[in-house]
N, C-alpha and C. Protein backbone atom coordinates (compact mmCIF):
# COMPACT_ATOMS: atom_id res chain seq x y z
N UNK A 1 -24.24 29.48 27.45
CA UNK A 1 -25.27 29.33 26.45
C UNK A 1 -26.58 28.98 27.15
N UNK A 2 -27.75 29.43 26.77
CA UNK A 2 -28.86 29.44 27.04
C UNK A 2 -29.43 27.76 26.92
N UNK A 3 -30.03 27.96 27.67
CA UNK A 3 -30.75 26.34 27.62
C UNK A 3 -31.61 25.77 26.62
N UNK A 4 -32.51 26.83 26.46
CA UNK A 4 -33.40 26.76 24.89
C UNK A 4 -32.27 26.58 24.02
N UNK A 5 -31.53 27.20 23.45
CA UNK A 5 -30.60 27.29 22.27
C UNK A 5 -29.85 25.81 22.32
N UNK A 6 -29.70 25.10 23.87
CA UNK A 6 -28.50 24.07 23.77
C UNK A 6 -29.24 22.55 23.51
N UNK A 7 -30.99 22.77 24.01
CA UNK A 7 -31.46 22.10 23.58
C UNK A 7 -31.84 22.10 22.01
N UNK A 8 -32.24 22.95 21.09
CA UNK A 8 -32.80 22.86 19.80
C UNK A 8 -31.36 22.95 19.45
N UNK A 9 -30.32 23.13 19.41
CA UNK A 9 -29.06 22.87 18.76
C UNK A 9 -28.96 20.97 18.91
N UNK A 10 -29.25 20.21 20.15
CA UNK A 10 -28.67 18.84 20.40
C UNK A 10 -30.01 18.57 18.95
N UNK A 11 -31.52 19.05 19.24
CA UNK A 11 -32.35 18.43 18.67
C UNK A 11 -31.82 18.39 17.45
N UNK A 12 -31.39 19.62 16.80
CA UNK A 12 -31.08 20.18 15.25
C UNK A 12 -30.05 19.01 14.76
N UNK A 13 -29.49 19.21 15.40
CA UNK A 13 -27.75 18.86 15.21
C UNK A 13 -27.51 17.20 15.35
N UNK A 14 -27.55 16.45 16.51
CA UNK A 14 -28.04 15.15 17.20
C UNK A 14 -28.67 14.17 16.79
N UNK A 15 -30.02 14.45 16.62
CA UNK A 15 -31.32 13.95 16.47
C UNK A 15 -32.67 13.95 17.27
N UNK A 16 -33.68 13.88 16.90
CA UNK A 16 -34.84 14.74 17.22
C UNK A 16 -35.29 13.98 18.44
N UNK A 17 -35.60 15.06 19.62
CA UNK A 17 -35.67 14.08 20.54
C UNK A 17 -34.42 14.29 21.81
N UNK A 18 -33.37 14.52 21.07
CA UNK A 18 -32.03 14.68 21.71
C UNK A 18 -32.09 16.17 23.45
N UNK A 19 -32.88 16.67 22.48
CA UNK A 19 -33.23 18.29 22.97
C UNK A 19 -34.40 18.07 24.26
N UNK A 20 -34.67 17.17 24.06
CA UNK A 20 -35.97 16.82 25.16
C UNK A 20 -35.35 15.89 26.28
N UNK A 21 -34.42 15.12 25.81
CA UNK A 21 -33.93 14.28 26.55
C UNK A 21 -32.96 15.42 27.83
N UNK A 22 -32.12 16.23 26.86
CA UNK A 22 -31.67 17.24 28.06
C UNK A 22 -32.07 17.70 28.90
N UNK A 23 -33.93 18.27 27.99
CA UNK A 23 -34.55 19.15 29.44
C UNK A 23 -35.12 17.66 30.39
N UNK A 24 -34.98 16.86 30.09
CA UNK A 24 -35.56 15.45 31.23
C UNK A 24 -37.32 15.49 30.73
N UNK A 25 -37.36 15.61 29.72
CA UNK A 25 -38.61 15.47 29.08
C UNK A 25 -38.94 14.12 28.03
N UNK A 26 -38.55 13.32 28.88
CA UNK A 26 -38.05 11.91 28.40
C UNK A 26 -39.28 11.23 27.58
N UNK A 27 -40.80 11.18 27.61
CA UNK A 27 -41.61 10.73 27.18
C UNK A 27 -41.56 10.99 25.89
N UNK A 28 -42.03 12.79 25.50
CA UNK A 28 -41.28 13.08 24.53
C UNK A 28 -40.25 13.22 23.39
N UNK A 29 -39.31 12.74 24.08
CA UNK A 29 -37.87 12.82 23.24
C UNK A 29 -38.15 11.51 22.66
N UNK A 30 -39.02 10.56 23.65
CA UNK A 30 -39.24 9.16 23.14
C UNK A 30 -39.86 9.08 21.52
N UNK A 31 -41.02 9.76 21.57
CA UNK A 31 -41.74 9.76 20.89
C UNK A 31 -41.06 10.28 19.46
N UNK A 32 -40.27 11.24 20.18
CA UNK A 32 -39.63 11.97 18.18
C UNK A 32 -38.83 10.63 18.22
N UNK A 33 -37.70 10.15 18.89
CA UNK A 33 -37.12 9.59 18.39
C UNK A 33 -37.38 8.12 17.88
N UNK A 34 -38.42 7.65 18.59
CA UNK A 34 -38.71 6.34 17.61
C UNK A 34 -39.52 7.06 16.37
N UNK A 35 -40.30 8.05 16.23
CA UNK A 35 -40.88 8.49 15.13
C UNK A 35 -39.48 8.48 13.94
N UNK A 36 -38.67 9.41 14.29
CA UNK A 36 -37.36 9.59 13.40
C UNK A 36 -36.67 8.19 12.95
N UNK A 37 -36.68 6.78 13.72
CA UNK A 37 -35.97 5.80 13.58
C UNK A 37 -36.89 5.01 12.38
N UNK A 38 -38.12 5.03 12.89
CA UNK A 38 -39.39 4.26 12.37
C UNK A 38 -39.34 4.50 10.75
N UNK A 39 -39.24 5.96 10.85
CA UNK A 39 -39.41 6.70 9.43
C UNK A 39 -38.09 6.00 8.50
N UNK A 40 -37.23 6.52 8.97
CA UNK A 40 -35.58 6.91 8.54
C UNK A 40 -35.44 4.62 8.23
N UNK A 41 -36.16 4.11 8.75
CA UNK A 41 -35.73 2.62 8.81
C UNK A 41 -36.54 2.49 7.21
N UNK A 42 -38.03 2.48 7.71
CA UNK A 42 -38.50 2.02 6.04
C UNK A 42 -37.74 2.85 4.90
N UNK A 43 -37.47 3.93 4.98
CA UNK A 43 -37.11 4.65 3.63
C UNK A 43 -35.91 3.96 3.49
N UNK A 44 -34.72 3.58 4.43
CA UNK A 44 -33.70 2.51 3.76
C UNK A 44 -34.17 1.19 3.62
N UNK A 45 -35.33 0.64 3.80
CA UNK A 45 -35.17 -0.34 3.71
C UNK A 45 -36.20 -0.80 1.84
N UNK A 46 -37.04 0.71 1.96
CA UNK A 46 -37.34 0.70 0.71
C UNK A 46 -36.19 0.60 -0.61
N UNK A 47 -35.14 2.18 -0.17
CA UNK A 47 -34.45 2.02 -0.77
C UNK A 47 -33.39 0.57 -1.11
N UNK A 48 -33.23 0.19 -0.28
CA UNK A 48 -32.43 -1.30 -0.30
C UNK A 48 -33.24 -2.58 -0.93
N UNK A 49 -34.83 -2.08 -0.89
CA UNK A 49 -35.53 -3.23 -1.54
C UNK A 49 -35.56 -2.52 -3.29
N UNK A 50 -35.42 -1.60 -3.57
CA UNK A 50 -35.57 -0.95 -5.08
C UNK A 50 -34.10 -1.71 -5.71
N UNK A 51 -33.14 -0.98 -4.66
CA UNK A 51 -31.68 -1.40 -5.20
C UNK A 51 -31.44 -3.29 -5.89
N UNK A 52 -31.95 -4.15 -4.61
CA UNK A 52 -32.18 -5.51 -4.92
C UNK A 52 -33.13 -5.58 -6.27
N UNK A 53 -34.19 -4.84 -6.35
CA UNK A 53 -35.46 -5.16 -7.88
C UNK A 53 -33.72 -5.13 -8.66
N UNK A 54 -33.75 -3.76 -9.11
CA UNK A 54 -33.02 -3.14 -10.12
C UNK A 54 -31.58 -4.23 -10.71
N UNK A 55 -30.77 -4.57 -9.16
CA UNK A 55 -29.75 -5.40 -9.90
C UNK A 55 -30.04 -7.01 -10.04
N UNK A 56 -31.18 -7.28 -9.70
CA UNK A 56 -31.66 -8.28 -10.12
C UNK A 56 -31.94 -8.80 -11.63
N UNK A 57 -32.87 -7.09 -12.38
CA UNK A 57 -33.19 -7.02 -13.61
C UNK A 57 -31.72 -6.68 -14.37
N UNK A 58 -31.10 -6.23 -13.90
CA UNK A 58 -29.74 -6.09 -14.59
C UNK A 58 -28.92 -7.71 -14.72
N UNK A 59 -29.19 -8.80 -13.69
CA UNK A 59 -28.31 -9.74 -14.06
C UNK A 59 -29.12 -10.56 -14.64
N UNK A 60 -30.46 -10.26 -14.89
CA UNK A 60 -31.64 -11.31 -15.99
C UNK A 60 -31.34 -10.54 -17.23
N UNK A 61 -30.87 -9.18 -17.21
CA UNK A 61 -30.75 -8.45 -18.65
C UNK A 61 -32.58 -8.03 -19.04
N UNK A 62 -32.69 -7.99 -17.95
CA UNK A 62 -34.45 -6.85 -18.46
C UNK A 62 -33.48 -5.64 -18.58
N UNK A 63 -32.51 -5.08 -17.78
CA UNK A 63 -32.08 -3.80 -17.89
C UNK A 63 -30.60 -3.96 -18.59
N UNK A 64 -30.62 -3.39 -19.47
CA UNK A 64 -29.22 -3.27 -20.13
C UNK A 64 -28.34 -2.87 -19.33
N UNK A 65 -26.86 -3.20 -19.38
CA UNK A 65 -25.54 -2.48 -18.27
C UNK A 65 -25.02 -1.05 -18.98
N UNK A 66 -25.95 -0.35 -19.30
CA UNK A 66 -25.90 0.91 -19.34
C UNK A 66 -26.22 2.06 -18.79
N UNK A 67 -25.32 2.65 -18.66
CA UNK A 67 -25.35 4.14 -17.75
C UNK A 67 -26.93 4.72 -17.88
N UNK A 68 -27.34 4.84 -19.09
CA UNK A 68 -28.86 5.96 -19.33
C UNK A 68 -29.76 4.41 -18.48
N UNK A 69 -29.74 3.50 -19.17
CA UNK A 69 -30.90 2.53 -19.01
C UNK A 69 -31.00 2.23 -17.18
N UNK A 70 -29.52 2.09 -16.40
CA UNK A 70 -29.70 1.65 -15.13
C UNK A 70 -30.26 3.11 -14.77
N UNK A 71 -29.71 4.58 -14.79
CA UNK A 71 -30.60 6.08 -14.36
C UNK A 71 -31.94 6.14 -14.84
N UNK A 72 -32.30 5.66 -15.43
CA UNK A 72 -33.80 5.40 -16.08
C UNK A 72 -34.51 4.89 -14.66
N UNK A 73 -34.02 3.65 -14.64
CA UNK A 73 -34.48 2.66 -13.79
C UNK A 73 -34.47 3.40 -12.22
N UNK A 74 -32.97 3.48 -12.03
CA UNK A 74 -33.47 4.40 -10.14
C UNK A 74 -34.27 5.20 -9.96
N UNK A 75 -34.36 6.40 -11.25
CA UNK A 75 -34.77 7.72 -10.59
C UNK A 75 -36.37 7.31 -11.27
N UNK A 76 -36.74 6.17 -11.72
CA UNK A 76 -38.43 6.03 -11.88
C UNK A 76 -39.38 6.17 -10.53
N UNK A 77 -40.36 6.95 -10.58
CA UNK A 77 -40.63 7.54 -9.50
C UNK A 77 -42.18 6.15 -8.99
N UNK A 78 -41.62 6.05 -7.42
CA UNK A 78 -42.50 5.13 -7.33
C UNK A 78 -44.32 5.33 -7.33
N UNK A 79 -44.89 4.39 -7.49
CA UNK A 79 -46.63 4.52 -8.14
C UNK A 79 -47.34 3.68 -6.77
N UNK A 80 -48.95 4.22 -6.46
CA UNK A 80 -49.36 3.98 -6.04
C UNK A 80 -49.49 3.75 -4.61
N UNK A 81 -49.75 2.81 -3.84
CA UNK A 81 -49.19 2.97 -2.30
C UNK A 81 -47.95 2.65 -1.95
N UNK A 82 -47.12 2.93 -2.44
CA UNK A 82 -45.39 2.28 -2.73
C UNK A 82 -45.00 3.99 -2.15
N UNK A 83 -45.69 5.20 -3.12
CA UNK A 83 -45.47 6.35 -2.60
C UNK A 83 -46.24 6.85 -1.91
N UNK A 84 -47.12 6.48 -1.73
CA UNK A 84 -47.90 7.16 -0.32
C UNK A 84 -47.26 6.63 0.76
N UNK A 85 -46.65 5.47 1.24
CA UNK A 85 -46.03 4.84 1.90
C UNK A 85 -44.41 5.79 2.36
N UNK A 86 -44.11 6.02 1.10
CA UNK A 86 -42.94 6.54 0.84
C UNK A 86 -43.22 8.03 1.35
N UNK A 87 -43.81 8.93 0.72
CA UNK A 87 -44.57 10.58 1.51
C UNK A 87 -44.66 10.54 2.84
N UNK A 88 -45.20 9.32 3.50
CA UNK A 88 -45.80 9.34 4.69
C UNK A 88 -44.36 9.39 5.45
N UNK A 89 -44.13 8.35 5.00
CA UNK A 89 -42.70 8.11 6.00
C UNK A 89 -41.64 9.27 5.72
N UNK A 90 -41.46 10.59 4.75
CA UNK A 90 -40.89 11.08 4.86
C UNK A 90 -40.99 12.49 5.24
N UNK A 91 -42.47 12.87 5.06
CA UNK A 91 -43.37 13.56 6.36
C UNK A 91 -42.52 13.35 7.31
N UNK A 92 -43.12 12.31 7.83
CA UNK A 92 -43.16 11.87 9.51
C UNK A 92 -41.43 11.89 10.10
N UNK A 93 -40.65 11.88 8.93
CA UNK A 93 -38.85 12.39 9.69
C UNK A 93 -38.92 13.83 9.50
N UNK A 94 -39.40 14.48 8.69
CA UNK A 94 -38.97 15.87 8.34
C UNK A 94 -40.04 16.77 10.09
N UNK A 95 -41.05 16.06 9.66
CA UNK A 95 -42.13 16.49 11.43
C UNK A 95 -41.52 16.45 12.41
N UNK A 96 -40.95 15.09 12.51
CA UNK A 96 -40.61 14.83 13.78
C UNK A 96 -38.64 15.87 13.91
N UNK A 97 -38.25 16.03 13.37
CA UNK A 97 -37.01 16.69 13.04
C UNK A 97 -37.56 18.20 13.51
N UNK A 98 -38.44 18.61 12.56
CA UNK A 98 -38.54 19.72 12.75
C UNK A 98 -39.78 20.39 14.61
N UNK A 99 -40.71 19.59 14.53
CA UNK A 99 -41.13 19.17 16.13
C UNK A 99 -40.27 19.60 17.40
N UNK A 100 -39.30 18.59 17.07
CA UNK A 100 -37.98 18.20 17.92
C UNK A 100 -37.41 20.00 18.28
N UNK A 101 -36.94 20.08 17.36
CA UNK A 101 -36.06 21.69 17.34
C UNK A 101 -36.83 22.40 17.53
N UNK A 102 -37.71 22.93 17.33
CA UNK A 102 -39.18 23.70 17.54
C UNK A 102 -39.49 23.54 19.58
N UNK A 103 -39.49 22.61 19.57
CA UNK A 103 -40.80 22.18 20.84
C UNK A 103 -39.48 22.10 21.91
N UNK A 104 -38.04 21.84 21.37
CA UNK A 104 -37.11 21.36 22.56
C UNK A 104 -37.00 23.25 22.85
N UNK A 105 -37.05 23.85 21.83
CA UNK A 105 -36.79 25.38 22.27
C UNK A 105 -37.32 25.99 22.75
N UNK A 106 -39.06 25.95 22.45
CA UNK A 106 -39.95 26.04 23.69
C UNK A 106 -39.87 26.08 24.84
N UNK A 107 -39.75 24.35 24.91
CA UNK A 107 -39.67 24.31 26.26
C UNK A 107 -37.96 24.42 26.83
N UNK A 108 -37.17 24.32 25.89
CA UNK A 108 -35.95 25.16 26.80
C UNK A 108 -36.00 26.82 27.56
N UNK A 109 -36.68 27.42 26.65
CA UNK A 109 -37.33 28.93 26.79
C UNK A 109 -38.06 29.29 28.28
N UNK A 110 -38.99 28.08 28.27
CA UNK A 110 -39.96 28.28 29.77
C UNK A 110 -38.72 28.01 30.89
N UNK A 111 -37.60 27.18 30.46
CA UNK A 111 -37.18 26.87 31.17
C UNK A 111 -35.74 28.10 32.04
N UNK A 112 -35.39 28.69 30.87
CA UNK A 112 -34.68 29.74 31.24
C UNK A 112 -35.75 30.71 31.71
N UNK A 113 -36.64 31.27 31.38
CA UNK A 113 -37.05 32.20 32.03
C UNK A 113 -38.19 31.79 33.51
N UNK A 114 -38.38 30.64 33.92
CA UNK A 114 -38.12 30.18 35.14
C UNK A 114 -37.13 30.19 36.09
N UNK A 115 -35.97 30.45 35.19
CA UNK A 115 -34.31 30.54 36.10
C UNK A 115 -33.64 31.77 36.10
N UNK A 116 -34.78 33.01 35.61
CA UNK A 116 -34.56 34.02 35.50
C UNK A 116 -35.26 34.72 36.69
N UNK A 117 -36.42 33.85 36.86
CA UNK A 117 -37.38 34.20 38.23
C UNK A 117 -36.92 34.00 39.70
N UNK A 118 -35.91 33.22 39.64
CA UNK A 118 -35.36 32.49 41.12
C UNK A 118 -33.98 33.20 40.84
């Protein structure tokens, strides 16, 4: 298997970053992968702070223990810089994901057809 392909497969497949680390393009791989961790951390930790609101209001009884009233409540879409916060950070995994697989194939590419020259 080709080197381009084995890198954007680790990036694809792995995690972003993974693909750079193979070709020894270590600065790089750095960069997606704390980008990917950074991202991927607030969005659970948002999600885990929504989850805490929600069963909080459920054991004060703001939210009834009903099926429609608690789906009401999750899928309310967040307002203001709560979702810009939220966009940004999910940009910045889908970029860095897609970056990763993109840029590890690239430069896997230069790299086979350098080993095509020798």
């Amino acid at each position: 298997m080709k080197t381009s392909v084995k890198a954007a497969l680790l990036s694809a497949f792995v995690c972003p970053g993974s693909g750079h680390f193979y070709l020894k393009k270590h600065a790089m791989g750095k960069v997606l992968l704390v980008t990917t961790i950074a991202s991927l951390c607030f969005l659970l930790w948002h999600a885990y702070q929504r989850a805490q609101l929600i069963s909080q209001q459920i054991l004060k009884g703001e939210i009834p223990l009903e099926l429609n009233a608690i789906y009401s409540a999750v899928t309310q879409a967040p307002v203001g810089n709560e979702a810009l916060y939220i966009n940004i950070a999910t940009i910045g995994f889908i970029a860095a994901w897609v970056i990763g697989v993109i840029d590890s194939y690239r430069l896997g590419k230069l790299a086979d057809d350098a080993e095509l020259k020798h």
